[in-house]
Protein backbone atom coordinates (compact mmCIF):
# COMPACT_ATOMS: atom_id res chain seq x y z
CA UNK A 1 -15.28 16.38 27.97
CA UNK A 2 -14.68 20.05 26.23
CA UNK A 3 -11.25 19.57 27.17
CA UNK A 4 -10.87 16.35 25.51
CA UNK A 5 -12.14 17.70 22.64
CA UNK A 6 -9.92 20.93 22.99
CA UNK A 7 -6.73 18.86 23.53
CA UNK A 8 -7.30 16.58 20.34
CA UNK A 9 -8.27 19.80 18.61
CA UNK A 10 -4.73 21.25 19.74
CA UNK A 11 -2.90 18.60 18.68
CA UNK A 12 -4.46 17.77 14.83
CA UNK A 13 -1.86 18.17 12.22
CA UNK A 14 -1.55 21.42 10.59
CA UNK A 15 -1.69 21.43 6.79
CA UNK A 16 1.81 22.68 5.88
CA UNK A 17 2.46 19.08 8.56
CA UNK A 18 0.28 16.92 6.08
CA UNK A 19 1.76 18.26 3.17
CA UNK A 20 5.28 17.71 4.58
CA UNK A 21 4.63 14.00 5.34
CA UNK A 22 2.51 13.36 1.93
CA UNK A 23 5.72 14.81 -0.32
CA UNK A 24 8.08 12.54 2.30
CA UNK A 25 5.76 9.44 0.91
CA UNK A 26 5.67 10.72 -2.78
CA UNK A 27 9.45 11.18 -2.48
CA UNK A 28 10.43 7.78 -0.92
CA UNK A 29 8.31 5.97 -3.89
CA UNK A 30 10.02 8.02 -6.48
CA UNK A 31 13.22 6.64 -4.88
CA UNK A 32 12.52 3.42 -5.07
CA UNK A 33 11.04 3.60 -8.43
CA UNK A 34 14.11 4.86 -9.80
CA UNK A 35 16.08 2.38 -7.55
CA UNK A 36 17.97 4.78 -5.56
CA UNK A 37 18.12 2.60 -2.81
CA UNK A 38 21.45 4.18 -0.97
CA UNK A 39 18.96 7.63 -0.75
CA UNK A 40 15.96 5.55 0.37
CA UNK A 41 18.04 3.92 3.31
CA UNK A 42 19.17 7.30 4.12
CA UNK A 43 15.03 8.24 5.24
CA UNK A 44 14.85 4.94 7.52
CA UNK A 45 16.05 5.28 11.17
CA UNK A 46 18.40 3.21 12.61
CA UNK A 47 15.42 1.55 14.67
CA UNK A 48 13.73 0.66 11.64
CA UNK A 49 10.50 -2.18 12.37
CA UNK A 50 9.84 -2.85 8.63
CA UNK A 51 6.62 -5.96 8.95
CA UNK A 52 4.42 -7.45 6.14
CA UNK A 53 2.58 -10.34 7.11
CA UNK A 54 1.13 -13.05 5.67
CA UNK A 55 -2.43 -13.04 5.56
CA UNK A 56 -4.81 -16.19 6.49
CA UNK A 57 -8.40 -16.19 5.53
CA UNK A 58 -10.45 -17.04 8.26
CA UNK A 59 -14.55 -16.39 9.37
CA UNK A 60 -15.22 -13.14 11.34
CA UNK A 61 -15.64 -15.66 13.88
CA UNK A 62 -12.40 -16.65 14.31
CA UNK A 63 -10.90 -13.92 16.89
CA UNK A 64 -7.05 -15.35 16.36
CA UNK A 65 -4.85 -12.25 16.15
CA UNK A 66 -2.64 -13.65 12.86
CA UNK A 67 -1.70 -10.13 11.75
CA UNK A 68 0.47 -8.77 15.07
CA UNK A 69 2.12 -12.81 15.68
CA UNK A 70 5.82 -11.86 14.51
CA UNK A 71 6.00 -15.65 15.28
CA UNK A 72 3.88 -16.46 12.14
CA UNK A 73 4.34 -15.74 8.46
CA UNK A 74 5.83 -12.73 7.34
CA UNK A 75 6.86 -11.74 3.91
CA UNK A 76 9.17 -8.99 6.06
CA UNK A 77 9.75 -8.74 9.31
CA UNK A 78 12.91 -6.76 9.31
CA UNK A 79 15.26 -4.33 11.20
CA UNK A 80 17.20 -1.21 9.19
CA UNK A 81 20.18 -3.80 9.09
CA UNK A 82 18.43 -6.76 7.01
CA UNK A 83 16.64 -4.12 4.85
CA UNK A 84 20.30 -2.86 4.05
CA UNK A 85 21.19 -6.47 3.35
CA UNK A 86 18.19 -6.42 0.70
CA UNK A 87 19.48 -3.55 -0.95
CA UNK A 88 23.41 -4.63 -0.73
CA UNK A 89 22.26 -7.95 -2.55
CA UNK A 90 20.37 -6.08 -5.04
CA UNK A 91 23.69 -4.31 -6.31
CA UNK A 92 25.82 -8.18 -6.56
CA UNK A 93 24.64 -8.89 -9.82
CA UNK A 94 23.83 -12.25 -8.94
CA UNK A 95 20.10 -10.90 -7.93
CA UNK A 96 18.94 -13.45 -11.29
CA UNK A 97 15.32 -11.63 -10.22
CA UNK A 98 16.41 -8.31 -11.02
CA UNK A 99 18.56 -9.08 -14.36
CA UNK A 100 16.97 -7.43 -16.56
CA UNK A 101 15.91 -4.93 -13.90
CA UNK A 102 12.05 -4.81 -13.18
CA UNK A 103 10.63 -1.30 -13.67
CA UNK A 104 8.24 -0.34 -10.94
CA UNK A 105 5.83 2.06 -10.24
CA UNK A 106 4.20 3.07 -6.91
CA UNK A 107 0.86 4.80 -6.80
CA UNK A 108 0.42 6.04 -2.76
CA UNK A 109 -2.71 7.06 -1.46
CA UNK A 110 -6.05 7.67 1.07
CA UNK A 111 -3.04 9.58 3.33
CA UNK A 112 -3.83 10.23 6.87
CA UNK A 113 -1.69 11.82 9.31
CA UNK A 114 -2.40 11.30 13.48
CA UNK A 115 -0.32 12.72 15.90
CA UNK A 116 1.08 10.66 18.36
CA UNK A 117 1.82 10.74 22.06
CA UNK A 118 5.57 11.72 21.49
CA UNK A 119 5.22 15.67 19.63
CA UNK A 120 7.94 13.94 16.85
CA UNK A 121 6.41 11.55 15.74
CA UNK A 122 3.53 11.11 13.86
CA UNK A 123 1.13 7.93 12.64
CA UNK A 124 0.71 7.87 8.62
CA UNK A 125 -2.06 5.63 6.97
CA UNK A 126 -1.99 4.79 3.34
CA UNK A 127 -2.95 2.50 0.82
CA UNK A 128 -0.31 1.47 -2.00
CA UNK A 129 -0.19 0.18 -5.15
CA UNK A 130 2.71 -1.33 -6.72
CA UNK A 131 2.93 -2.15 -10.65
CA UNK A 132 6.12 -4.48 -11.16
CA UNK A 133 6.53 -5.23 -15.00
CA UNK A 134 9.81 -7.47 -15.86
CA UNK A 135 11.13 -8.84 -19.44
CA UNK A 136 8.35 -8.78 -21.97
CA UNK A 137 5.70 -10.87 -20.30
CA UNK A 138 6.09 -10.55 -16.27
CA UNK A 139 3.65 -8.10 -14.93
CA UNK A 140 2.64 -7.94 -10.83
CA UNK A 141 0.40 -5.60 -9.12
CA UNK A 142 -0.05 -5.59 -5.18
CA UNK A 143 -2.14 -3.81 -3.17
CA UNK A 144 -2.58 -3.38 0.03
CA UNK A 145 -2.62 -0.57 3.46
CA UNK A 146 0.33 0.36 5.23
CA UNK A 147 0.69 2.20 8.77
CA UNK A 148 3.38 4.19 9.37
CA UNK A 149 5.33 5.62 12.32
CA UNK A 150 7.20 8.70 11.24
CA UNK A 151 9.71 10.52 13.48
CA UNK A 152 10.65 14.17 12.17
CA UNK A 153 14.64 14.54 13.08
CA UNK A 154 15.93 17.99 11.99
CA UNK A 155 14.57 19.24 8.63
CA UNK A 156 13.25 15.89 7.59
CA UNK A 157 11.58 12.75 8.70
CA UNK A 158 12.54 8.97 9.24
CA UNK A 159 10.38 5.81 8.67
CA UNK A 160 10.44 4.05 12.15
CA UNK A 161 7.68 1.41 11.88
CA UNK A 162 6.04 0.20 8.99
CA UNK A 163 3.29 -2.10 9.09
CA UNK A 164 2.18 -3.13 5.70
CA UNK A 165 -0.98 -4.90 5.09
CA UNK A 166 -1.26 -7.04 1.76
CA UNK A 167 -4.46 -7.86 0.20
CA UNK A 168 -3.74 -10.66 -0.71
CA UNK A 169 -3.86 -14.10 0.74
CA UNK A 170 -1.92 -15.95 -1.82
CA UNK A 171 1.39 -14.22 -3.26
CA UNK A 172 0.57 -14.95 -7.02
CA UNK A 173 4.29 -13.28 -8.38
CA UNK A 174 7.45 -15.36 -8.84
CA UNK A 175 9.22 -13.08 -5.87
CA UNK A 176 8.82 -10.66 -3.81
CA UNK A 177 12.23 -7.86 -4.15
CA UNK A 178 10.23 -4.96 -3.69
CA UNK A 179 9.85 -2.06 -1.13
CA UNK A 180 6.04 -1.32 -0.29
């Protein structure tokens, strides 16, 4: 059992590590804030799992796994290609839910790094919240947790896997074209 304990103990993410990956997540937000999408693609790795599902309400009783069923709802459930294909569309013009441009703001938080079984990469929890505010009387905010699988390449880190959940069970905004 010591050993156990010694091993996990071994492997716990250094500070300098958490403050690495927590400026990675303040960065990416400030990217997409400022809707410099081409730099934001440029931290996701080619094999990009980008998932939001949608969310049922059921009782505690109900064991049915709704979350992990690509086969059900998702809001995303893309690969690094479609996510460029978001961001392509976004710079036609003839995105009529971004003309006028919404102005976002990302608030990330409750960060928590893990360590994974591959020395590279590393699990990331946080919670998010998004403030979307568009013409004079649109205004959005979602909320929700996210878990991340980051994979440091080089002198910087890619977003492999990104599992975002919502808390919400009913998308109340007009659209969804933002990055959480």
């Amino acid at each position: 059992m010591t050993s156990t304990i010694e091993d996990r103990a071994s492997r716990r993410p250094t500070l300098e590590l958490i403050k690495e990956l927590e400026q990675t997540l303040y960065r990416e937000v400030r990217l997409l804030d400022q809707e410099r999408h081409d730099e934001w693609m440029e931290m996701l790795a080619e094999d990009l799992h980008y998932h939001m599902p949608g969310i049922e309400t059921r009782y505690r009783r109900d064991k049915t796994d709704t979350l992990h069923d690509l086969s059900r709802m998702c809001y995303y459930n893309d690969d690094k290609s479609t996510i460029q294909l978001r961001v392509d569309r976004l710079k036609t013009g003839t995105a009529w839910s971004e003309d006028p441009p919404t102005r976002y703001a990302h608030l990330i938080t409750n960060i928590e790094v893990e360590p994974t079984e591959r020395p590279e990469e590393y699990t990331v929890y946080s919670n998010f919240y998004a403030y979307r505010s568009r013409n004079e009387r649109d205004e959005d905010t979602l909320v929700g947790s996210r878990e991340d699988l980051w994979r440091r390449e080089g002198d910087r880190f890619l977003l492999v896997k990104r599992f975002i959940l919502p808390k919400w069970s009913v998308l109340l905004s007009k659209n969804l074209n933002v990055f959480l």
